[in-house]
N, C-alpha and C. Protein backbone atom coordinates (compact mmCIF):
# COMPACT_ATOMS: atom_id res chain seq x y z
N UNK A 1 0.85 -1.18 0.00
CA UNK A 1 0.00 0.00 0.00
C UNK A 1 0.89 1.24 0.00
N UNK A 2 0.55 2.24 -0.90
CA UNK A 2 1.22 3.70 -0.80
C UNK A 2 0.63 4.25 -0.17
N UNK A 3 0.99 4.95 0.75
CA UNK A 3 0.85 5.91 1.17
C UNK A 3 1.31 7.89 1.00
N UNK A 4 0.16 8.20 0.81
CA UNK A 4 0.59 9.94 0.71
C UNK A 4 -0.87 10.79 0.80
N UNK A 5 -0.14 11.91 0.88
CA UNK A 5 -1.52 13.18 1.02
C UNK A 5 -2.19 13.01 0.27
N UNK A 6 -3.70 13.82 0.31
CA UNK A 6 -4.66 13.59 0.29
C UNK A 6 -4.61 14.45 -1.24
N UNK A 7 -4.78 14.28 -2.31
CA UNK A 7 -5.38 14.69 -3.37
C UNK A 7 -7.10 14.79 -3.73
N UNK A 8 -7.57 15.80 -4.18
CA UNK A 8 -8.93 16.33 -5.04
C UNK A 8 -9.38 14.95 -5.63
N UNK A 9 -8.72 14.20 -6.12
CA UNK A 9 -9.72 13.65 -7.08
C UNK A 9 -9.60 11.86 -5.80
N UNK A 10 -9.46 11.99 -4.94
CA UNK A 10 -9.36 11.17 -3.76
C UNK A 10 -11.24 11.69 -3.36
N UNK A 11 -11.43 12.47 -3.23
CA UNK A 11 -12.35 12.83 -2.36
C UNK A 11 -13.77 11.30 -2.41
N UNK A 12 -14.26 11.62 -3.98
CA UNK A 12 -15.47 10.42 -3.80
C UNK A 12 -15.16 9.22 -3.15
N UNK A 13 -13.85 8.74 -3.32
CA UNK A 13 -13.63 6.85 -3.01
C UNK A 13 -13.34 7.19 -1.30
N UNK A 14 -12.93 8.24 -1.09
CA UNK A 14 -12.81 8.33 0.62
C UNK A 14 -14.20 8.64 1.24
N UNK A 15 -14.91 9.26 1.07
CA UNK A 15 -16.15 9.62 0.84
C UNK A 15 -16.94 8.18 0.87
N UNK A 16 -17.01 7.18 -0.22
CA UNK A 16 -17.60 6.09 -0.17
C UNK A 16 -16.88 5.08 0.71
N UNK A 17 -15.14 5.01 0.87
CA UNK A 17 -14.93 4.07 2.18
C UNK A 17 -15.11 4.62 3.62
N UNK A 18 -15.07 5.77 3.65
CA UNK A 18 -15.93 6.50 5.09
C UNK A 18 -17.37 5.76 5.56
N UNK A 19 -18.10 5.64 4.21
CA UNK A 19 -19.63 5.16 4.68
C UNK A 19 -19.11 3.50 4.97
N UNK A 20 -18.61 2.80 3.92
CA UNK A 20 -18.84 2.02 3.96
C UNK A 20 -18.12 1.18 5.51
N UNK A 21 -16.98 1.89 6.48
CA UNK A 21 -16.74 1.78 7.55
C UNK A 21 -17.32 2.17 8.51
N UNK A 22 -18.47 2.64 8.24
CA UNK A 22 -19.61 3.23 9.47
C UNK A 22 -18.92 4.66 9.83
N UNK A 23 -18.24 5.65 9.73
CA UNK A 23 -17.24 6.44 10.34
C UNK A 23 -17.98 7.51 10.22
N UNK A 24 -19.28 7.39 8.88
CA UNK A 24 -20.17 8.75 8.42
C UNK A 24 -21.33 8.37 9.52
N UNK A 25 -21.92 9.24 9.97
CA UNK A 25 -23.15 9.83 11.21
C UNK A 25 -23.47 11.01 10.69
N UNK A 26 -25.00 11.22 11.12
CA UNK A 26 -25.76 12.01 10.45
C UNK A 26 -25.25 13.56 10.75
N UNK A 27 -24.20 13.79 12.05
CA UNK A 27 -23.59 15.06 12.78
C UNK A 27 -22.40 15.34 12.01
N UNK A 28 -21.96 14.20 11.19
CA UNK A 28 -20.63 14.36 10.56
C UNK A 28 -20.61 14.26 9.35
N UNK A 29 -20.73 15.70 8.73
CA UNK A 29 -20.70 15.50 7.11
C UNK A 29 -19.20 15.40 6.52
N UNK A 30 -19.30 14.00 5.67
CA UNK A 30 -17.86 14.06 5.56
C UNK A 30 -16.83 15.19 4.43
N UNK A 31 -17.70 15.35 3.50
CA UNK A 31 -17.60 16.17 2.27
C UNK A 31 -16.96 17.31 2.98
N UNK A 32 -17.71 17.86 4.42
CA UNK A 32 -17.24 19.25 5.06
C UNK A 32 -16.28 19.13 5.63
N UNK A 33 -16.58 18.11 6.32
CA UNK A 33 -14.91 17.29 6.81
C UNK A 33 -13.61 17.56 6.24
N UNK A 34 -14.11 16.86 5.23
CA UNK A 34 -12.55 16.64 4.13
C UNK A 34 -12.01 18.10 4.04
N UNK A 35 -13.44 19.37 3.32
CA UNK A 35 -12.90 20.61 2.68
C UNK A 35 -11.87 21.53 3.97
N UNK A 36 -12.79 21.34 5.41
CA UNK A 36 -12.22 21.70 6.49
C UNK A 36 -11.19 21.74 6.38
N UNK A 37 -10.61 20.08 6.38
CA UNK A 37 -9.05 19.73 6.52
C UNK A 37 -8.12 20.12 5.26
N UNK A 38 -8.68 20.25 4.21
CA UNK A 38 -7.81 20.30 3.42
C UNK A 38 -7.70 22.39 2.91
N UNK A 39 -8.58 22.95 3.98
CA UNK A 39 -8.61 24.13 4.22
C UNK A 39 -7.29 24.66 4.83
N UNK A 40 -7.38 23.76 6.33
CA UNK A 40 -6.41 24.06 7.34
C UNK A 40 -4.99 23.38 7.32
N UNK A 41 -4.62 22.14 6.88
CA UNK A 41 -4.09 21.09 6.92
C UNK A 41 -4.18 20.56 5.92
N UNK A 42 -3.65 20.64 4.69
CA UNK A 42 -3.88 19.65 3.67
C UNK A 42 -2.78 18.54 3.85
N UNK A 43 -1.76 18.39 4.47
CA UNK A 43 -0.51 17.66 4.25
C UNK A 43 -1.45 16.19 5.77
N UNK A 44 -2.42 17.24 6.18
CA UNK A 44 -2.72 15.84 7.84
C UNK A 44 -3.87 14.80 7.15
N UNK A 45 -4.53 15.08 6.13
CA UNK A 45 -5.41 13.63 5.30
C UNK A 45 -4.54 12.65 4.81
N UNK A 46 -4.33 11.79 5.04
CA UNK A 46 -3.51 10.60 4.69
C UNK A 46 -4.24 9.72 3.72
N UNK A 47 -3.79 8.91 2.76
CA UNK A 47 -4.94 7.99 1.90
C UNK A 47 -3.48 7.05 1.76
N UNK A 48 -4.23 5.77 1.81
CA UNK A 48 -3.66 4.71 1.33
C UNK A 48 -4.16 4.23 -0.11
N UNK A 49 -3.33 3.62 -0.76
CA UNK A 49 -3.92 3.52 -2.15
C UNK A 49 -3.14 1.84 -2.34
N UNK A 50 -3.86 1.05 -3.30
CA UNK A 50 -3.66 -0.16 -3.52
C UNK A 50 -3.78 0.07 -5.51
N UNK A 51 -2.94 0.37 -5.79
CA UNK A 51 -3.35 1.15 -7.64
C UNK A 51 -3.47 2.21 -7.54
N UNK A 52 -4.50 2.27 -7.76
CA UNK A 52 -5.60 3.54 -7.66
C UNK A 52 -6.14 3.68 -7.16
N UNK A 53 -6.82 2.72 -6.55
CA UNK A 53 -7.71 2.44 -5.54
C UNK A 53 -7.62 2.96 -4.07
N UNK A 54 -8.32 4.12 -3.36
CA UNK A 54 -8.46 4.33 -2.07
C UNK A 54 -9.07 2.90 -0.71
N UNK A 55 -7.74 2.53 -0.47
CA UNK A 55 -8.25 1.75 0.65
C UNK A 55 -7.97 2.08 2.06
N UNK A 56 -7.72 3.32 1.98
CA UNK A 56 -7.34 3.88 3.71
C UNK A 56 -7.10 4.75 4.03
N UNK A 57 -7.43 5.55 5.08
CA UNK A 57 -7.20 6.89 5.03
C UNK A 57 -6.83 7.11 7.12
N UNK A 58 -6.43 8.21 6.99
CA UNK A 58 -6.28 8.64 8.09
C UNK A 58 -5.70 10.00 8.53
N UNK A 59 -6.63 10.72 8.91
CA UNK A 59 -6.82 12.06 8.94
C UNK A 59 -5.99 12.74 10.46
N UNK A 60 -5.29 13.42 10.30
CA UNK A 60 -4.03 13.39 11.62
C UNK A 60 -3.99 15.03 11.30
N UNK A 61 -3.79 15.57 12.92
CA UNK A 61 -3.70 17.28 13.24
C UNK A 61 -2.57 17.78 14.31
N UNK A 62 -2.37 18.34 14.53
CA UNK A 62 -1.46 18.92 15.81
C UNK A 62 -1.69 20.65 16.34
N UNK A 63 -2.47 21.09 17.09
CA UNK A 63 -2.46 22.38 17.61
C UNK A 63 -1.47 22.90 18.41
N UNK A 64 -0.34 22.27 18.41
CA UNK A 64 0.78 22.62 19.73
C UNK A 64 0.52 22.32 20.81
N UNK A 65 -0.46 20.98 21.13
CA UNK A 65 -0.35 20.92 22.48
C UNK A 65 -0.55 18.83 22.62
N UNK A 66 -1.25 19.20 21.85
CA UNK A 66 -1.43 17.62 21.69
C UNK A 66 -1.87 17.14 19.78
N UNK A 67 -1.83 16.16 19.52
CA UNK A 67 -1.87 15.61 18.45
C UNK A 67 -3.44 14.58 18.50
N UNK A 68 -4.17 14.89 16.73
CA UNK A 68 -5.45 14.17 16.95
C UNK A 68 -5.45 13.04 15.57
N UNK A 69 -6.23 12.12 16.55
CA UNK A 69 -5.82 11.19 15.28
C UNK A 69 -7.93 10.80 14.68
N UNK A 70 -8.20 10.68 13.79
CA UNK A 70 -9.44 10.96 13.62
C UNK A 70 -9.80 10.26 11.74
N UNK A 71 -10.81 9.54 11.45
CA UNK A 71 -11.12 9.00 10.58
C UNK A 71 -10.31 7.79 9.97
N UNK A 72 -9.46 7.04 10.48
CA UNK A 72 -8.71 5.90 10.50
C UNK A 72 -9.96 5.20 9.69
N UNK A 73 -9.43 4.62 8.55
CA UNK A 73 -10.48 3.32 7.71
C UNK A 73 -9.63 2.67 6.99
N UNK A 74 -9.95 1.36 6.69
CA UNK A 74 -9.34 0.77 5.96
C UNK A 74 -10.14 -0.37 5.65
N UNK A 75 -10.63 -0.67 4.45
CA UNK A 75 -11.39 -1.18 3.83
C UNK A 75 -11.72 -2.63 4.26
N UNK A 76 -12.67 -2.83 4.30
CA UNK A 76 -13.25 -4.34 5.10
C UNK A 76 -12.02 -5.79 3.97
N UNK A 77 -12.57 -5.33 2.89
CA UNK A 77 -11.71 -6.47 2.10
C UNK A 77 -10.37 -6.60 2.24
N UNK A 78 -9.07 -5.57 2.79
CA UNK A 78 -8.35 -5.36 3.13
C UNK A 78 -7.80 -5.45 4.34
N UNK A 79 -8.63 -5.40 5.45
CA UNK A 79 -8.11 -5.58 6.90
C UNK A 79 -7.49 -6.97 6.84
N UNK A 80 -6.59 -6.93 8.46
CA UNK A 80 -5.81 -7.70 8.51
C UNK A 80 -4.29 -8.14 7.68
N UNK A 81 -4.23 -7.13 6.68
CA UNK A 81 -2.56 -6.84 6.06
C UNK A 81 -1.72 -6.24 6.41
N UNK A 82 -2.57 -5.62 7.78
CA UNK A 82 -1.07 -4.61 8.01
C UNK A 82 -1.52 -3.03 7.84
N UNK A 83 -2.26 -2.95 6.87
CA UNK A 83 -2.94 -1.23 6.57
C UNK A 83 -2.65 -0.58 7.65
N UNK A 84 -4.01 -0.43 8.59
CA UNK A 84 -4.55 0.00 9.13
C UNK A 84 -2.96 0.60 10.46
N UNK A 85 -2.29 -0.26 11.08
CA UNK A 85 -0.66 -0.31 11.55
C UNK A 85 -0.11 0.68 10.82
N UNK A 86 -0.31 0.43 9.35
CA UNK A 86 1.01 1.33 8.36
C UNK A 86 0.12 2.76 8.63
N UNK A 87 -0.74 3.03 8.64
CA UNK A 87 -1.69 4.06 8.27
C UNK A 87 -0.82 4.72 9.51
N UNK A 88 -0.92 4.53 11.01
CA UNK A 88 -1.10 4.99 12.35
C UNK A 88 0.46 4.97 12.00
N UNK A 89 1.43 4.36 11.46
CA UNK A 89 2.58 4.83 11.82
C UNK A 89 3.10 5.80 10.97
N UNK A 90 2.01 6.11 9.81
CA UNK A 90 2.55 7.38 9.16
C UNK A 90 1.90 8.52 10.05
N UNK A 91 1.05 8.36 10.32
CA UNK A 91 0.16 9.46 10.99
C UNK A 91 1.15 10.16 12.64
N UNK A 92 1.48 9.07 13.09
CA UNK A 92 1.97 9.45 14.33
C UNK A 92 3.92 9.84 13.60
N UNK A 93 4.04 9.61 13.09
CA UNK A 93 5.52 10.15 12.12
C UNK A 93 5.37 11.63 11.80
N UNK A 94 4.11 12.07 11.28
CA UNK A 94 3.78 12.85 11.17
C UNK A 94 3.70 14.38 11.92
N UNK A 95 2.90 13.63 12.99
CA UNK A 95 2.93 14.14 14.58
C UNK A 95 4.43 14.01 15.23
N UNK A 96 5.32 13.55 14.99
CA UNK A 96 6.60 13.44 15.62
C UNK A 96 7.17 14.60 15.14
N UNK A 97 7.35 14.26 13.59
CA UNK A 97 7.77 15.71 12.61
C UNK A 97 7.42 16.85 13.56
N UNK A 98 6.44 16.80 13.79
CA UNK A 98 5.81 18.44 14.15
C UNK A 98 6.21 18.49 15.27
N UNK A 99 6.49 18.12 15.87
CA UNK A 99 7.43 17.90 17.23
C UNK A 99 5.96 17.64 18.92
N UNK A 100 5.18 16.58 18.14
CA UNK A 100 3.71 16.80 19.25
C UNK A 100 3.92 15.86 20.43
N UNK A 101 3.92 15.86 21.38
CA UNK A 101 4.46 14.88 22.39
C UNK A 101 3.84 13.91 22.84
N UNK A 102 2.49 14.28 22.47
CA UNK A 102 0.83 12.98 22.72
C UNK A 102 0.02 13.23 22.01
N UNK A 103 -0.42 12.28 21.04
CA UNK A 103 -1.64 11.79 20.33
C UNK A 103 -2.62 11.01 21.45
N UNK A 104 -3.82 12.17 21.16
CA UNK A 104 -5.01 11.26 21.41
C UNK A 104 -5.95 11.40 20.09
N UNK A 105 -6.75 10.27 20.57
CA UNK A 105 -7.88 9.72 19.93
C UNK A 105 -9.27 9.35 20.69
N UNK A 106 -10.01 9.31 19.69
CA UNK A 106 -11.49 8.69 20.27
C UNK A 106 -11.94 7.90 19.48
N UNK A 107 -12.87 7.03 20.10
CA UNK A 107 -13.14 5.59 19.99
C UNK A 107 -14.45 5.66 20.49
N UNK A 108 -15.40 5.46 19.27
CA UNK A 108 -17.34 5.00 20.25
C UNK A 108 -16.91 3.83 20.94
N UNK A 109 -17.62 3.97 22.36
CA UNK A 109 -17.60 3.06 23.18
C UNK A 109 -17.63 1.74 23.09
N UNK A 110 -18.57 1.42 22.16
CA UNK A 110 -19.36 -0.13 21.48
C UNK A 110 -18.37 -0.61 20.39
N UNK A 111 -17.48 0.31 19.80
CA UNK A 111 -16.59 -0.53 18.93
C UNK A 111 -15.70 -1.23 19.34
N UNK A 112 -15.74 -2.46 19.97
CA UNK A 112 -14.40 -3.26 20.85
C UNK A 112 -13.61 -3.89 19.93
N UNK A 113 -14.09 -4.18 18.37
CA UNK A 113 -12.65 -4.52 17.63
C UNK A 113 -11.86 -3.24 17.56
N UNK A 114 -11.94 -2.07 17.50
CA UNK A 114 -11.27 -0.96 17.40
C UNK A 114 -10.36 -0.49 18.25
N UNK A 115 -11.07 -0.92 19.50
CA UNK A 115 -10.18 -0.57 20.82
C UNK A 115 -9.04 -1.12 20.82
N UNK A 116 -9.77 -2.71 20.57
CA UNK A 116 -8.25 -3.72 20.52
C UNK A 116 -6.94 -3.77 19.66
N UNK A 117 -7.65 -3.08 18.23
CA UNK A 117 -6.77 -3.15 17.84
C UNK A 117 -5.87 -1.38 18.05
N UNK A 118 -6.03 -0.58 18.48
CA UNK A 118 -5.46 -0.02 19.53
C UNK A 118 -4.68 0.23 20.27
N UNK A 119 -5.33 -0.96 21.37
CA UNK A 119 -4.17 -1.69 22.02
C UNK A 119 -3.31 -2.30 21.54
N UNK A 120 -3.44 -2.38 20.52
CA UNK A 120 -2.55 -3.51 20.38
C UNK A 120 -1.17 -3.07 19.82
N UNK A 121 -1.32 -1.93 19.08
CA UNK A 121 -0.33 -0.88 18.76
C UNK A 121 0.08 0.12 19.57
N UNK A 122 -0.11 -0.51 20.89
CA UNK A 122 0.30 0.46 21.85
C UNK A 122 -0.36 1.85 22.85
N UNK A 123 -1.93 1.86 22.40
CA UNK A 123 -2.60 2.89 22.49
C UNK A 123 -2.98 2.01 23.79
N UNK A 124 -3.35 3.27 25.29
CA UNK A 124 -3.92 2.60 26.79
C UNK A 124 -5.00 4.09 26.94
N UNK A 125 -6.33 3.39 27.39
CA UNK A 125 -7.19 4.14 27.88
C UNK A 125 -6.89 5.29 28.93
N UNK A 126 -7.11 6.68 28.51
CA UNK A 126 -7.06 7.68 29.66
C UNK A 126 -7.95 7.69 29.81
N UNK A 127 -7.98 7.97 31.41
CA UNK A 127 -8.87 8.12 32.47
C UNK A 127 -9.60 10.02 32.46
N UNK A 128 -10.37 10.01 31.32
CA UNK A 128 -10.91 11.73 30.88
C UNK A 128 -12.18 11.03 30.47
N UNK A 129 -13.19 12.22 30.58
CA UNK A 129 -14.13 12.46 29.88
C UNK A 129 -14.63 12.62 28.40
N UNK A 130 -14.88 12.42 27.67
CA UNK A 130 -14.63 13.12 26.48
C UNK A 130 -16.19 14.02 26.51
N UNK A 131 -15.62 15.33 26.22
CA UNK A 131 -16.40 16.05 25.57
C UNK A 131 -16.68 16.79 24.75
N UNK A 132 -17.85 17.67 24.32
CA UNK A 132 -17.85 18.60 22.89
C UNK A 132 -19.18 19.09 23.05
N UNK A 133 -18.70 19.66 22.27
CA UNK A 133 -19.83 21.03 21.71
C UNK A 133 -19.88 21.67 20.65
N UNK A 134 -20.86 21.09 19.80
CA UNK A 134 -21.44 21.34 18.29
C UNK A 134 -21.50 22.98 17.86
N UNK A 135 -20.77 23.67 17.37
CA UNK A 135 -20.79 25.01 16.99
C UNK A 135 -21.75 25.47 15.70
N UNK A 136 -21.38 24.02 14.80
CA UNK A 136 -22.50 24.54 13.84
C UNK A 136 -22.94 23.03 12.80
């Protein structure tokens, strides 16, 4: 799998492996998503590609205080090669570059293959709240 930034004509197949990983919710438009990031951050959308083909993505930020890791997918037909690992170690490379000292992430509660695999790359539950507040 290659990995690199996020290109324009990426948008539909990320767009359709977003849904097809459950990652799209009716609060999270991804289309706005994407333009957001590639507003503020175009170099933090990550896409994995197999050809041509979008099979992974992973969307990575840094504000100077901490590092966010956010939209991780990697295509159902594809899991279990390794992706999803390669994805998080470009992403957190990324975050190193920038010099960020902790990546967090969030995780819906009910997804326990997600957690695990997680853990399993080294990620341990903090003991926080998570919260938010919808601006628009």
């Amino acid at each position: 799998m290659e990995i690199r930034a996020y290109r324009q004509e990426d948008r539909d197949q990320i767009i359709d492996l977003w849904t097809c990983c459950n990652l799209v919710v009716p609060w999270n438009d991804p289309l706005k998503d994407i333009e957001r990031k590639v507003r503020t951050d175009p170099d933090g959308l990550l896409v994995g590609l197999l050809k041509d083909q979008v099979v992974g993505t992973v969307m990575v930020g840094y504000e100077g205080h901490r590092g966010w890791v956010n939209y991780l997918a990697v295509s159902p037909s594809c899991r279990g090669r390794g992706f999803g690992r390669a994805l998080m170690t470009s992403a957190e490379r990324f975050l190193m570059d920038a010099g960020c000292p902790k990546v967090n992430l969030q995780v819906r509660s009910a997804n326990n293959d997600v957690v695990r695999f997680y853990e399993a790359i080294g990620y341990s539950l903090d003991e926080v709240v998570g919260m938010g507040k919808r601006l628009c």
